[in-house]
PDB file of N, CA and C in Angstrom:
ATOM      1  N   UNK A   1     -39.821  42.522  93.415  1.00  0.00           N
ATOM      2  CA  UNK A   1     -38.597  41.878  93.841  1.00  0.00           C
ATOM      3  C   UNK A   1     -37.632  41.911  92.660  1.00  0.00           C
ATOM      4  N   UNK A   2     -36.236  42.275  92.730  1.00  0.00           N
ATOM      5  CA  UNK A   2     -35.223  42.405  91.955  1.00  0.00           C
ATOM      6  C   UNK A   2     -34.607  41.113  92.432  1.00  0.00           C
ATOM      7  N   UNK A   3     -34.218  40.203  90.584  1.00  0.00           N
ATOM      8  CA  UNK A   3     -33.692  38.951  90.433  1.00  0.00           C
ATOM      9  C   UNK A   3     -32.864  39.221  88.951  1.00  0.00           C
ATOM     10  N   UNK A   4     -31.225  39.079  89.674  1.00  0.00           N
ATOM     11  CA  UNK A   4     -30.947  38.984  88.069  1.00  0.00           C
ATOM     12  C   UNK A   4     -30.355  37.709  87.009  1.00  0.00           C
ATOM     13  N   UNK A   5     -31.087  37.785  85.990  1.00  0.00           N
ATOM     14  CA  UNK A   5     -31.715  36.705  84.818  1.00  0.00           C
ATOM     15  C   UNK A   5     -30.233  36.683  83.895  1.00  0.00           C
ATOM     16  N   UNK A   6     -29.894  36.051  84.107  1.00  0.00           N
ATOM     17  CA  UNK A   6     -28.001  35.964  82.884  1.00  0.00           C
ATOM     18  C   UNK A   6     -27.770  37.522  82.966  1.00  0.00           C
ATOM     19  N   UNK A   7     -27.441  37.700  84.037  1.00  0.00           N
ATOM     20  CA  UNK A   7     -26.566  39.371  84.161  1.00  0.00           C
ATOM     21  C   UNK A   7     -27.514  40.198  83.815  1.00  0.00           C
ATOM     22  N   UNK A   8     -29.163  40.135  84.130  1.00  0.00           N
ATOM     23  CA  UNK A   8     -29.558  41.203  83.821  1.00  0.00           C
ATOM     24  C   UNK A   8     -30.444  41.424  84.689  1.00  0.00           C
ATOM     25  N   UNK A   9     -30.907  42.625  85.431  1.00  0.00           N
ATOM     26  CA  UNK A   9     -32.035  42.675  86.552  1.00  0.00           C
ATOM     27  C   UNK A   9     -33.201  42.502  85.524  1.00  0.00           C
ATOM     28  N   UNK A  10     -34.155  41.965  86.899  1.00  0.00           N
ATOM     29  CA  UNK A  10     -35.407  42.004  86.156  1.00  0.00           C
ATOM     30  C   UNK A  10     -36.645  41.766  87.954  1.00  0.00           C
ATOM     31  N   UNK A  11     -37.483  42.170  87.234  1.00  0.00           N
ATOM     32  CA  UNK A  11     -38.729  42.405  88.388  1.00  0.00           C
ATOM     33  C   UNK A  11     -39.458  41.602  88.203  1.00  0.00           C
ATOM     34  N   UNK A  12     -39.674  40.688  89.245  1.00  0.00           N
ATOM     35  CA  UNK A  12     -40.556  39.636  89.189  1.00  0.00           C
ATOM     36  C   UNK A  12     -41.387  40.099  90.498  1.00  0.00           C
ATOM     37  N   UNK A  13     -42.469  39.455  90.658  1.00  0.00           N
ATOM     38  CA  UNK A  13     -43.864  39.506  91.565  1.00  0.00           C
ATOM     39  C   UNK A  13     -43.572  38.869  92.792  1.00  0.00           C
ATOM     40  N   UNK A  14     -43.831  38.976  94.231  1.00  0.00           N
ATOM     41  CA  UNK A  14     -43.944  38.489  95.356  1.00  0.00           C
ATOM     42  C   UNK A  14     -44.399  36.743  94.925  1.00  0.00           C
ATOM     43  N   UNK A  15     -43.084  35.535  95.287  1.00  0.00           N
ATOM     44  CA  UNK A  15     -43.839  34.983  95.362  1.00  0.00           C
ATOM     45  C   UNK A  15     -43.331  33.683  93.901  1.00  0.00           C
ATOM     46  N   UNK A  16     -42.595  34.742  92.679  1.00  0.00           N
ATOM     47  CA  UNK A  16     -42.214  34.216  91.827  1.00  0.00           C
ATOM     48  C   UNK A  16     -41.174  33.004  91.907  1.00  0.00           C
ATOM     49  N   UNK A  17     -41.750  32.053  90.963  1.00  0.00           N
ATOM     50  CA  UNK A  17     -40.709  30.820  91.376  1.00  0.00           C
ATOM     51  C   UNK A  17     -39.900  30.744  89.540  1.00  0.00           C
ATOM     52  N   UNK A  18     -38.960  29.530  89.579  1.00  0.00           N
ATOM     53  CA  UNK A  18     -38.268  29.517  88.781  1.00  0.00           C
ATOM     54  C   UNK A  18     -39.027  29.497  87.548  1.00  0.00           C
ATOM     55  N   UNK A  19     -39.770  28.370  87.331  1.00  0.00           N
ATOM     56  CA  UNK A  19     -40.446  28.256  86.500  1.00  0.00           C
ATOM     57  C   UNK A  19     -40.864  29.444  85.437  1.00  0.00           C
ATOM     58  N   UNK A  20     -41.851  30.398  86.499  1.00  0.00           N
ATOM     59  CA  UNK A  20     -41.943  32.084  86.132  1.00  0.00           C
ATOM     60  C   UNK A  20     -41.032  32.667  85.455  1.00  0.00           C
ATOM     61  N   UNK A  21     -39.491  32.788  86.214  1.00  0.00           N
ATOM     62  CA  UNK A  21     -38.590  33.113  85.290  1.00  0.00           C
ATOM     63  C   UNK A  21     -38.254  32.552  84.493  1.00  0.00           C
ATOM     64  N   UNK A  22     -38.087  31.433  83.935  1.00  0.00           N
ATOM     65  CA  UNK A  22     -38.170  31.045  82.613  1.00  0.00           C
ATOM     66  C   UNK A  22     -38.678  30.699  81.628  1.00  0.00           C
ATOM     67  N   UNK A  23     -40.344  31.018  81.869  1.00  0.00           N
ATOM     68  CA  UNK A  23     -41.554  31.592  81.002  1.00  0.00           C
ATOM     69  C   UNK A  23     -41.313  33.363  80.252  1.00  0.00           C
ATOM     70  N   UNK A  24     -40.531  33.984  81.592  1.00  0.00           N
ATOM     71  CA  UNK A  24     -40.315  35.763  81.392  1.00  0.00           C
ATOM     72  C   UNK A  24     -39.263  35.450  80.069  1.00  0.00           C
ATOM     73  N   UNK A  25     -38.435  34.562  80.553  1.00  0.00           N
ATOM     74  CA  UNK A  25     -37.260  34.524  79.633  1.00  0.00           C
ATOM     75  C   UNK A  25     -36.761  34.152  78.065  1.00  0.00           C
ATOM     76  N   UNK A  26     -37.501  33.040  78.322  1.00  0.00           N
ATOM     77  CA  UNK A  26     -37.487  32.058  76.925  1.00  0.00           C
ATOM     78  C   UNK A  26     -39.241  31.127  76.697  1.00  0.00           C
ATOM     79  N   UNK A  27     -39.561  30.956  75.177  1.00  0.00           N
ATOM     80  CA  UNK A  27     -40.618  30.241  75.271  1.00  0.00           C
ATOM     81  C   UNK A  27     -39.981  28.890  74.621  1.00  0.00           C
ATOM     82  N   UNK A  28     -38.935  28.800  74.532  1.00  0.00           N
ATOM     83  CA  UNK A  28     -38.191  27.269  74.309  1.00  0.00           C
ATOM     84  C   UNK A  28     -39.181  26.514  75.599  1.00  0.00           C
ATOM     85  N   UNK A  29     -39.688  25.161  75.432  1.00  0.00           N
ATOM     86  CA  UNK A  29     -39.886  24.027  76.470  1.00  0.00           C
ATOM     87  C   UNK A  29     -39.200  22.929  76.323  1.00  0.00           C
ATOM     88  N   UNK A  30     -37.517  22.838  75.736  1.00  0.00           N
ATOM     89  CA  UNK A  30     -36.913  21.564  76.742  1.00  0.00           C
ATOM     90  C   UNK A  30     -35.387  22.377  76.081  1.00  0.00           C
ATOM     91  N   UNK A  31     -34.834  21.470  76.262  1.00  0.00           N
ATOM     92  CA  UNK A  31     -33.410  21.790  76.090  1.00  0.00           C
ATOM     93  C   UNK A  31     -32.798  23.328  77.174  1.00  0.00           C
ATOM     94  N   UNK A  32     -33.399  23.175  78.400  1.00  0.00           N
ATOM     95  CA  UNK A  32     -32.922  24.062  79.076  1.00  0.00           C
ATOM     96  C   UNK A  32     -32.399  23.521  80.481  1.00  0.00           C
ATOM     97  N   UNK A  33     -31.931  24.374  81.335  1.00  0.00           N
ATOM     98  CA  UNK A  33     -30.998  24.423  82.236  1.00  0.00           C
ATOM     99  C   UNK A  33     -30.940  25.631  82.855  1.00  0.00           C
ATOM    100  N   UNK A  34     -31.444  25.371  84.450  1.00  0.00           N
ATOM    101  CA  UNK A  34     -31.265  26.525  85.377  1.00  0.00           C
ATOM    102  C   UNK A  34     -30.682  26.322  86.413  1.00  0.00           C
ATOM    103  N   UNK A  35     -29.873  27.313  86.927  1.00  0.00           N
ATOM    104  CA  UNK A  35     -29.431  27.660  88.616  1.00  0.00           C
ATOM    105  C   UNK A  35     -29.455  28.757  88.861  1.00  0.00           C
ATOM    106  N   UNK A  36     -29.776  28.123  90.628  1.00  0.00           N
ATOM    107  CA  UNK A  36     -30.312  29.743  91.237  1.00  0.00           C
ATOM    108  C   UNK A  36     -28.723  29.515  92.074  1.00  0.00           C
ATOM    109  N   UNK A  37     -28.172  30.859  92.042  1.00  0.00           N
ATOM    110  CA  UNK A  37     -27.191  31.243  93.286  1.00  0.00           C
ATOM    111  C   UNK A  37     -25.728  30.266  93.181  1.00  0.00           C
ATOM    112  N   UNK A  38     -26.099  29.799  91.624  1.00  0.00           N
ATOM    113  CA  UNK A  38     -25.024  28.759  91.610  1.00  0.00           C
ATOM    114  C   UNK A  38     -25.571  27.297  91.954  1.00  0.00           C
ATOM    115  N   UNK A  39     -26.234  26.756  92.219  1.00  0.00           N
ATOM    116  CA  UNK A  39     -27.358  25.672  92.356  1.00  0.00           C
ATOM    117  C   UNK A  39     -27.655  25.379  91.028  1.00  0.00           C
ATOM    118  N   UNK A  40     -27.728  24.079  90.582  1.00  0.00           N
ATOM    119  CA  UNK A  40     -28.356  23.752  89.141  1.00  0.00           C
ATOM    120  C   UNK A  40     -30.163  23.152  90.000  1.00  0.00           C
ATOM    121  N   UNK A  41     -30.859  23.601  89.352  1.00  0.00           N
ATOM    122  CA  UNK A  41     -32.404  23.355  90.112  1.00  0.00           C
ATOM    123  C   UNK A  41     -33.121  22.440  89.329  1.00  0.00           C
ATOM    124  N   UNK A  42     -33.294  21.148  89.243  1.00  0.00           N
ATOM    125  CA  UNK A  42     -34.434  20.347  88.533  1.00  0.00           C
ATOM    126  C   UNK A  42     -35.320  20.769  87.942  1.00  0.00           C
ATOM    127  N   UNK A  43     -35.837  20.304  86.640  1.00  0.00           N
ATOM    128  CA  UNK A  43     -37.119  20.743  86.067  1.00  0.00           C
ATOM    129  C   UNK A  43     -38.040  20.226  86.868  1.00  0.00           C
ATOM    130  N   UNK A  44     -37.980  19.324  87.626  1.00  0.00           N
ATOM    131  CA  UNK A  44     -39.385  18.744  88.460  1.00  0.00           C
ATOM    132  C   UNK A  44     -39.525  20.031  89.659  1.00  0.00           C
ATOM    133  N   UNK A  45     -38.427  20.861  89.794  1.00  0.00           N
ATOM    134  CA  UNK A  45     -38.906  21.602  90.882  1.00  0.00           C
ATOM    135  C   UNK A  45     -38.985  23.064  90.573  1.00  0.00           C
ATOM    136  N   UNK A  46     -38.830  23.060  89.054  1.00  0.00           N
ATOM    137  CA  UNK A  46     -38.927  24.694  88.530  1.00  0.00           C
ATOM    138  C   UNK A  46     -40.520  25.192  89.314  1.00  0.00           C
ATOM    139  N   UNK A  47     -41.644  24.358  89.203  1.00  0.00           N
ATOM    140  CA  UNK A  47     -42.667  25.090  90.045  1.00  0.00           C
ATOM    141  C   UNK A  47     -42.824  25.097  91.501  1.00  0.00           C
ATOM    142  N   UNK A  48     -41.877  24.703  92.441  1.00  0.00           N
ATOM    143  CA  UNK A  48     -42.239  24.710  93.567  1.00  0.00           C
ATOM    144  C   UNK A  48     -41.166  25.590  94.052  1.00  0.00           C
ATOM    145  N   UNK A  49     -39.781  26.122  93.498  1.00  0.00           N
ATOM    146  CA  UNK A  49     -38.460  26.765  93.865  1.00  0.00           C
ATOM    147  C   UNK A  49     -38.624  28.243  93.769  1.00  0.00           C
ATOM    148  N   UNK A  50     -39.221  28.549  94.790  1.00  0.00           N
ATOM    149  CA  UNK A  50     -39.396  30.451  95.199  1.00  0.00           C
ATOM    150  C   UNK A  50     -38.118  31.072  94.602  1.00  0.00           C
ATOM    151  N   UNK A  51     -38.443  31.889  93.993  1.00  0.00           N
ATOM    152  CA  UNK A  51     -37.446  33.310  93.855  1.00  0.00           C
ATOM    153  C   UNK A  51     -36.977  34.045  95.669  1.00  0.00           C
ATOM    154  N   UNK A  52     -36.103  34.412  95.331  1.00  0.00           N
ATOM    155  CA  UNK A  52     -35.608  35.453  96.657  1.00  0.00           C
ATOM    156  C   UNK A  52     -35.021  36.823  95.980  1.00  0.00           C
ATOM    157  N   UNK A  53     -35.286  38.223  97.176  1.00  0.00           N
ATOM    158  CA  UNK A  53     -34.749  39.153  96.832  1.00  0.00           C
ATOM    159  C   UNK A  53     -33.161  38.682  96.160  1.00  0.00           C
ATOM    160  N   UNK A  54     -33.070  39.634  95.101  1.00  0.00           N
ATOM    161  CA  UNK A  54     -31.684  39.552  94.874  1.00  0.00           C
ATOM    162  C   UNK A  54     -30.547  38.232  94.492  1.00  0.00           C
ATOM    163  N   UNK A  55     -31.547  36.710  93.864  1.00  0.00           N
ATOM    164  CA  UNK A  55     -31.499  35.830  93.407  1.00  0.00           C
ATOM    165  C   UNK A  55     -30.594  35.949  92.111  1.00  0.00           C
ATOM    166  N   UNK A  56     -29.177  35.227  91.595  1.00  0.00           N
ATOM    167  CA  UNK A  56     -28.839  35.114  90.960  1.00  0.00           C
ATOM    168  C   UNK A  56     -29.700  34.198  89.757  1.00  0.00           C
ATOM    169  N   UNK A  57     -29.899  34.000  88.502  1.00  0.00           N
ATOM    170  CA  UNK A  57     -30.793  33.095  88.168  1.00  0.00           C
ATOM    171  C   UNK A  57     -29.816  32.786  86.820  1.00  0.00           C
ATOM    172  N   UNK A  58     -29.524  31.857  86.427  1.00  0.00           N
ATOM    173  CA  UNK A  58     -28.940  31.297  85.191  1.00  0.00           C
ATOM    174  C   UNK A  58     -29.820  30.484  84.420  1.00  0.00           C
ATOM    175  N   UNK A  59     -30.210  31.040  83.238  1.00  0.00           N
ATOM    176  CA  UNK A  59     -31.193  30.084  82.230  1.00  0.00           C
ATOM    177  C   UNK A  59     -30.570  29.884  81.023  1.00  0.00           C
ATOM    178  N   UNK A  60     -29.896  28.649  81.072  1.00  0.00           N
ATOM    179  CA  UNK A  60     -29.456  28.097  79.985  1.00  0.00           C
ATOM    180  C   UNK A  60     -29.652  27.355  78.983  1.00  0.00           C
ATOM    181  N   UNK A  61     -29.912  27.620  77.389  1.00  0.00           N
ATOM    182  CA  UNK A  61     -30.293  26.682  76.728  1.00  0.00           C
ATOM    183  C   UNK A  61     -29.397  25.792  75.449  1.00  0.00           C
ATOM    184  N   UNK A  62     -29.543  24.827  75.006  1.00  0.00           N
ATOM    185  CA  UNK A  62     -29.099  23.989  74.301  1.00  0.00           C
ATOM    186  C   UNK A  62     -29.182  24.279  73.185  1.00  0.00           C
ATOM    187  N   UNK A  63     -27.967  24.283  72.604  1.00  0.00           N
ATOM    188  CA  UNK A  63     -27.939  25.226  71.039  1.00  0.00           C
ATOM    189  C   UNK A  63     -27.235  23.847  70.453  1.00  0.00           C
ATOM    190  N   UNK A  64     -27.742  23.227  68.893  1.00  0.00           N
ATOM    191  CA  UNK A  64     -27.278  22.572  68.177  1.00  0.00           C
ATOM    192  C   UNK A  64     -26.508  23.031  67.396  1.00  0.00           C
ATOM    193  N   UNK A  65     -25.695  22.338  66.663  1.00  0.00           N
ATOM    194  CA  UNK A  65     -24.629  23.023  65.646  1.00  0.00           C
ATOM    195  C   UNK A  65     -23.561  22.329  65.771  1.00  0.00           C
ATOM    196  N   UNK A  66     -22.587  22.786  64.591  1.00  0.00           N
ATOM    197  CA  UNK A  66     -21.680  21.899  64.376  1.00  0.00           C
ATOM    198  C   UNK A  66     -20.393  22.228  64.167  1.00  0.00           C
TER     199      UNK A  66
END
């Protein structure tokens, strides 16, 4: 299945949920932020929120600085 990850395709598995993609993406665990399709998606539901063909996916993370 083709999903693209901040403007970039990428192939994920029958089945893949958010979570997945943002294990593929980043190994940061907090300071992040996702939406699918324009949707901002909860971290409580990154494992239950299926991927779809052709899924926009935005994974955003929290950069400190000054």
């Amino acid at each position: 299945m083709n999903v693209m990850i901040n403007g970039e395709a990428h192939d994920m598995p029958p089945g893949a949920t958010v979570a997945y993609a943002v294990q593929a993406l980043t190994s940061a665990t907090s300071g992040i932020a996702v939406a699918v399709n324009d949707e901002v998606v909860r971290r409580s539901a990154w494992d239950t929120t299926p991927l779809s063909e052709r899924d926009r996916v935005e994974v955003l993370t929290a950069v400190q600085g000054g």
